[in-house]
N, C-alpha and C. Protein backbone atom coordinates (compact mmCIF):
# COMPACT_ATOMS: atom_id res chain seq x y z
N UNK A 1 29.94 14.53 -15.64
CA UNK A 1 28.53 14.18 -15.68
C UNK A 1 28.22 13.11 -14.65
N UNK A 2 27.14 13.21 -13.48
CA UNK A 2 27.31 12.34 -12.76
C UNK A 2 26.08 11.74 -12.99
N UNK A 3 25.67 10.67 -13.16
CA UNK A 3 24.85 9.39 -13.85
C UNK A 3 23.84 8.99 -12.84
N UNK A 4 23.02 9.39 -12.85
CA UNK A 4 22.00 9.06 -11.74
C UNK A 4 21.30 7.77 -11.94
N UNK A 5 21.22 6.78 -10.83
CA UNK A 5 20.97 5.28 -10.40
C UNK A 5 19.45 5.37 -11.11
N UNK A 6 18.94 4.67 -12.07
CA UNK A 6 17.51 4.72 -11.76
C UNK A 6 17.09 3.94 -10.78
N UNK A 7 15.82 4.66 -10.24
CA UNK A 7 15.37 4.31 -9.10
C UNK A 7 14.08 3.30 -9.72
N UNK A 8 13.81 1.90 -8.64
CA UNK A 8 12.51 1.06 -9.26
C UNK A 8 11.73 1.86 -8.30
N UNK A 9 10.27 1.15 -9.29
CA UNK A 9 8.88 1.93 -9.02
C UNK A 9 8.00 0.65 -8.89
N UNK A 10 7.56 0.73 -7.52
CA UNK A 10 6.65 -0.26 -7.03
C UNK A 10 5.37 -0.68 -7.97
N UNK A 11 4.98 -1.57 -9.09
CA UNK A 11 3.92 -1.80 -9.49
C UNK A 11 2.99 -2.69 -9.15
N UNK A 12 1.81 -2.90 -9.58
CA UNK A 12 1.07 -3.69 -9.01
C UNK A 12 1.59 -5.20 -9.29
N UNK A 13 2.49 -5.45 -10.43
CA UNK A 13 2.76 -6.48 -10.32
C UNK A 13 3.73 -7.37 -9.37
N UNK A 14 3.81 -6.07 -8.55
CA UNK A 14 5.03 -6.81 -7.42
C UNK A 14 4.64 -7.23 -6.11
N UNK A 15 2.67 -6.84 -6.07
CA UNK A 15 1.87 -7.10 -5.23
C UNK A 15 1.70 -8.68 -5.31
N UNK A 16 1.68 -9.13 -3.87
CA UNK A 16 0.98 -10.45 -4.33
C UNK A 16 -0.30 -10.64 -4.26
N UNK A 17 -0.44 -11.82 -4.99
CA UNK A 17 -2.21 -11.67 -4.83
C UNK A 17 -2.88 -11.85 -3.81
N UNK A 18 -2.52 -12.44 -2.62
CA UNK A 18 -3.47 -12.51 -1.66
C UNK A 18 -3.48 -10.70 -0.74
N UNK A 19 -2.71 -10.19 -1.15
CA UNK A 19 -2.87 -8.84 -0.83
C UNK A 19 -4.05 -8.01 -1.81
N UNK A 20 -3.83 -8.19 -3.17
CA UNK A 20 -4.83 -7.57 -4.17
C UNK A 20 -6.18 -8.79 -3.71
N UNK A 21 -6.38 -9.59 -3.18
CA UNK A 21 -7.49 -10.17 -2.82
C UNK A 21 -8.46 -9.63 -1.93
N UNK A 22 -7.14 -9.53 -0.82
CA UNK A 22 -7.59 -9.29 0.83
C UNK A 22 -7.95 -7.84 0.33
N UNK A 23 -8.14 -7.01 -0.23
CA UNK A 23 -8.97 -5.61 -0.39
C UNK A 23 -10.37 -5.52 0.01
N UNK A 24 -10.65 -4.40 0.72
CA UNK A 24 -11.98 -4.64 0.51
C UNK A 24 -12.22 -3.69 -0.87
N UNK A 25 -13.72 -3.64 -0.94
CA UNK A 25 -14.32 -2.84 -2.45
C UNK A 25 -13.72 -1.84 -2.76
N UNK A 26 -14.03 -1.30 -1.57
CA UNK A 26 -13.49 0.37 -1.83
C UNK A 26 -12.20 0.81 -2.09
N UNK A 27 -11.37 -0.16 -1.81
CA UNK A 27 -9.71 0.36 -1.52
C UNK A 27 -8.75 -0.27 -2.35
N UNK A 28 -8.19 0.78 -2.72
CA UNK A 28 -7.40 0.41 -4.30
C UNK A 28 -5.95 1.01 -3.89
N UNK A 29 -4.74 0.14 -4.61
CA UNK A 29 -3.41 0.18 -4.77
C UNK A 29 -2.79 1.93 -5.51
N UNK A 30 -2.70 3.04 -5.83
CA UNK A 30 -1.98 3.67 -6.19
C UNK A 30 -0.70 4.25 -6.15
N UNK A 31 -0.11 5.24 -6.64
CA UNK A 31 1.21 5.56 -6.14
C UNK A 31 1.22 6.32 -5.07
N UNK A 32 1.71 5.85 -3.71
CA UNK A 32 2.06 6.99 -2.91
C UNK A 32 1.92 8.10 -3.00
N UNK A 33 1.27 8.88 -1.88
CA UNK A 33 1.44 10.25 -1.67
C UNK A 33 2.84 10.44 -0.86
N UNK A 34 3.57 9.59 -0.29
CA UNK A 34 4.56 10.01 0.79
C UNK A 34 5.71 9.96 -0.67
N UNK A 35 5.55 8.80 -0.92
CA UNK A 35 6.92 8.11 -1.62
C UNK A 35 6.85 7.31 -3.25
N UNK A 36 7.08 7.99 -4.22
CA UNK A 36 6.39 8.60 -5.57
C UNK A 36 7.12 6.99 -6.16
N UNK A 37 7.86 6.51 -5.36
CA UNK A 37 8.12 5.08 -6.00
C UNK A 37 7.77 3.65 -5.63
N UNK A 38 6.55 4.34 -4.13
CA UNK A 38 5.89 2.35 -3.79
C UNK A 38 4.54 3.14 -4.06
N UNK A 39 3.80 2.33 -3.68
CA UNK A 39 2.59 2.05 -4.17
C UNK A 39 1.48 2.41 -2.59
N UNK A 40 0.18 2.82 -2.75
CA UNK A 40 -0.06 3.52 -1.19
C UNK A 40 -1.76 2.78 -1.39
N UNK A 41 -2.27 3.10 -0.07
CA UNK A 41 -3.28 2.31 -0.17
C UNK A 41 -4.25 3.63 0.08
N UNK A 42 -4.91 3.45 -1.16
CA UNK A 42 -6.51 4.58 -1.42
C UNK A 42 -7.95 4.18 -0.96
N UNK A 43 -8.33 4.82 -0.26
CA UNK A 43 -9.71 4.56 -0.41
C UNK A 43 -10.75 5.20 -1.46
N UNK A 44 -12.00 4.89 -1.84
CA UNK A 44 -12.42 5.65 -2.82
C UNK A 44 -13.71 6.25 -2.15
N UNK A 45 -13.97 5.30 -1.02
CA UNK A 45 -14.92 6.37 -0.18
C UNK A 45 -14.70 5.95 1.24
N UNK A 46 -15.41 6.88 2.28
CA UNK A 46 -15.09 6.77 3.49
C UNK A 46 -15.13 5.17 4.00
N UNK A 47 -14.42 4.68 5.03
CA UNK A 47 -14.50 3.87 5.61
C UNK A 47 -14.56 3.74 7.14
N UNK A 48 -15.66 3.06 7.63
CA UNK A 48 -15.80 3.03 8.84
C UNK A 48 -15.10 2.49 9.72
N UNK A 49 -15.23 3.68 10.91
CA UNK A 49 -14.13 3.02 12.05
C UNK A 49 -14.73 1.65 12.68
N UNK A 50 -13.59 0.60 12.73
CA UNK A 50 -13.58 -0.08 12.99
C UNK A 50 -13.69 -2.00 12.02
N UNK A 51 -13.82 -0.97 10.79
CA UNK A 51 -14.03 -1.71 9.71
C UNK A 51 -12.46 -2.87 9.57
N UNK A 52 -13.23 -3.91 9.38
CA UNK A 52 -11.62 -5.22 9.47
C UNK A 52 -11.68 -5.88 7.74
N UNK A 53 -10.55 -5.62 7.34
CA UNK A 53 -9.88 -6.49 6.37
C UNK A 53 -8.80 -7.39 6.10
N UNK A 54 -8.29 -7.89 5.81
CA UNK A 54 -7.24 -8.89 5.72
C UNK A 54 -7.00 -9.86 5.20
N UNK A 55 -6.45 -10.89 4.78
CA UNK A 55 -5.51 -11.32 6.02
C UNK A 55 -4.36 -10.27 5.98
N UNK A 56 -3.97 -10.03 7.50
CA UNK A 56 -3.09 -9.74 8.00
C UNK A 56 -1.48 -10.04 7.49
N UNK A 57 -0.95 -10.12 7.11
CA UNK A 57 0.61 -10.31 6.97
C UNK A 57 1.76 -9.54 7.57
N UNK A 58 2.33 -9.80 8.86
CA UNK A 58 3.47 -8.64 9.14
C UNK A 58 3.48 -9.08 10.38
N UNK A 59 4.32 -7.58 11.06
CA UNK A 59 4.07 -7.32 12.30
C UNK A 59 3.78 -6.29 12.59
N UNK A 60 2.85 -6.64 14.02
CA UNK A 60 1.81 -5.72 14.34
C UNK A 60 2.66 -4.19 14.82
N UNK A 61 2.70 -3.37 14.54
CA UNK A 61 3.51 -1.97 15.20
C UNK A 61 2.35 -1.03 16.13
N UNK A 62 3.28 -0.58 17.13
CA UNK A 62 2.27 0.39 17.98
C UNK A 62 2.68 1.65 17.07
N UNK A 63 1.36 2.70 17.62
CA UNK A 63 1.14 4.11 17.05
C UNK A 63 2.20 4.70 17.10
N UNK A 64 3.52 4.35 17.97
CA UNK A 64 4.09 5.17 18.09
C UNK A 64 5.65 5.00 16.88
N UNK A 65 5.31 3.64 16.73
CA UNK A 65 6.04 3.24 16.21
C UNK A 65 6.14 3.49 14.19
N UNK A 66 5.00 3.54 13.68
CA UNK A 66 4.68 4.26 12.55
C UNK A 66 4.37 5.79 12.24
């Protein structure tokens, strides 16, 4: 019988808050569509190009790179 690892599952509580802050209205935390164990970022209605939220945290990646 080979014993499979459970795998953790990204919840909102592992968000920090200045991330659940920095949201704008529309855009909410759910589970991934790619990856059924982090957490993915939804919109609930369209958002316009060019629209800025943040703060920022990271590093910046080119298109080609994501």
């Amino acid at each position: 019988n080979a014993t499979e690892t459970p795998v953790a599952v990204e919840t909102l509580d592992d968000v920090p808050e200045h991330v659940l802050r920095g949201l704008p209205e529309d855009v909410r935390l759910f589970p991934s569509a790619v990856d059924k164990t982090r957490l993915g970022v939804w919109a609930t209605k369209s958002i316009l190009k060019g629209k800025k939220f943040g703060p920022f945290v990271g590093d910046k990646k080119k298109r080609s790179q994501v």
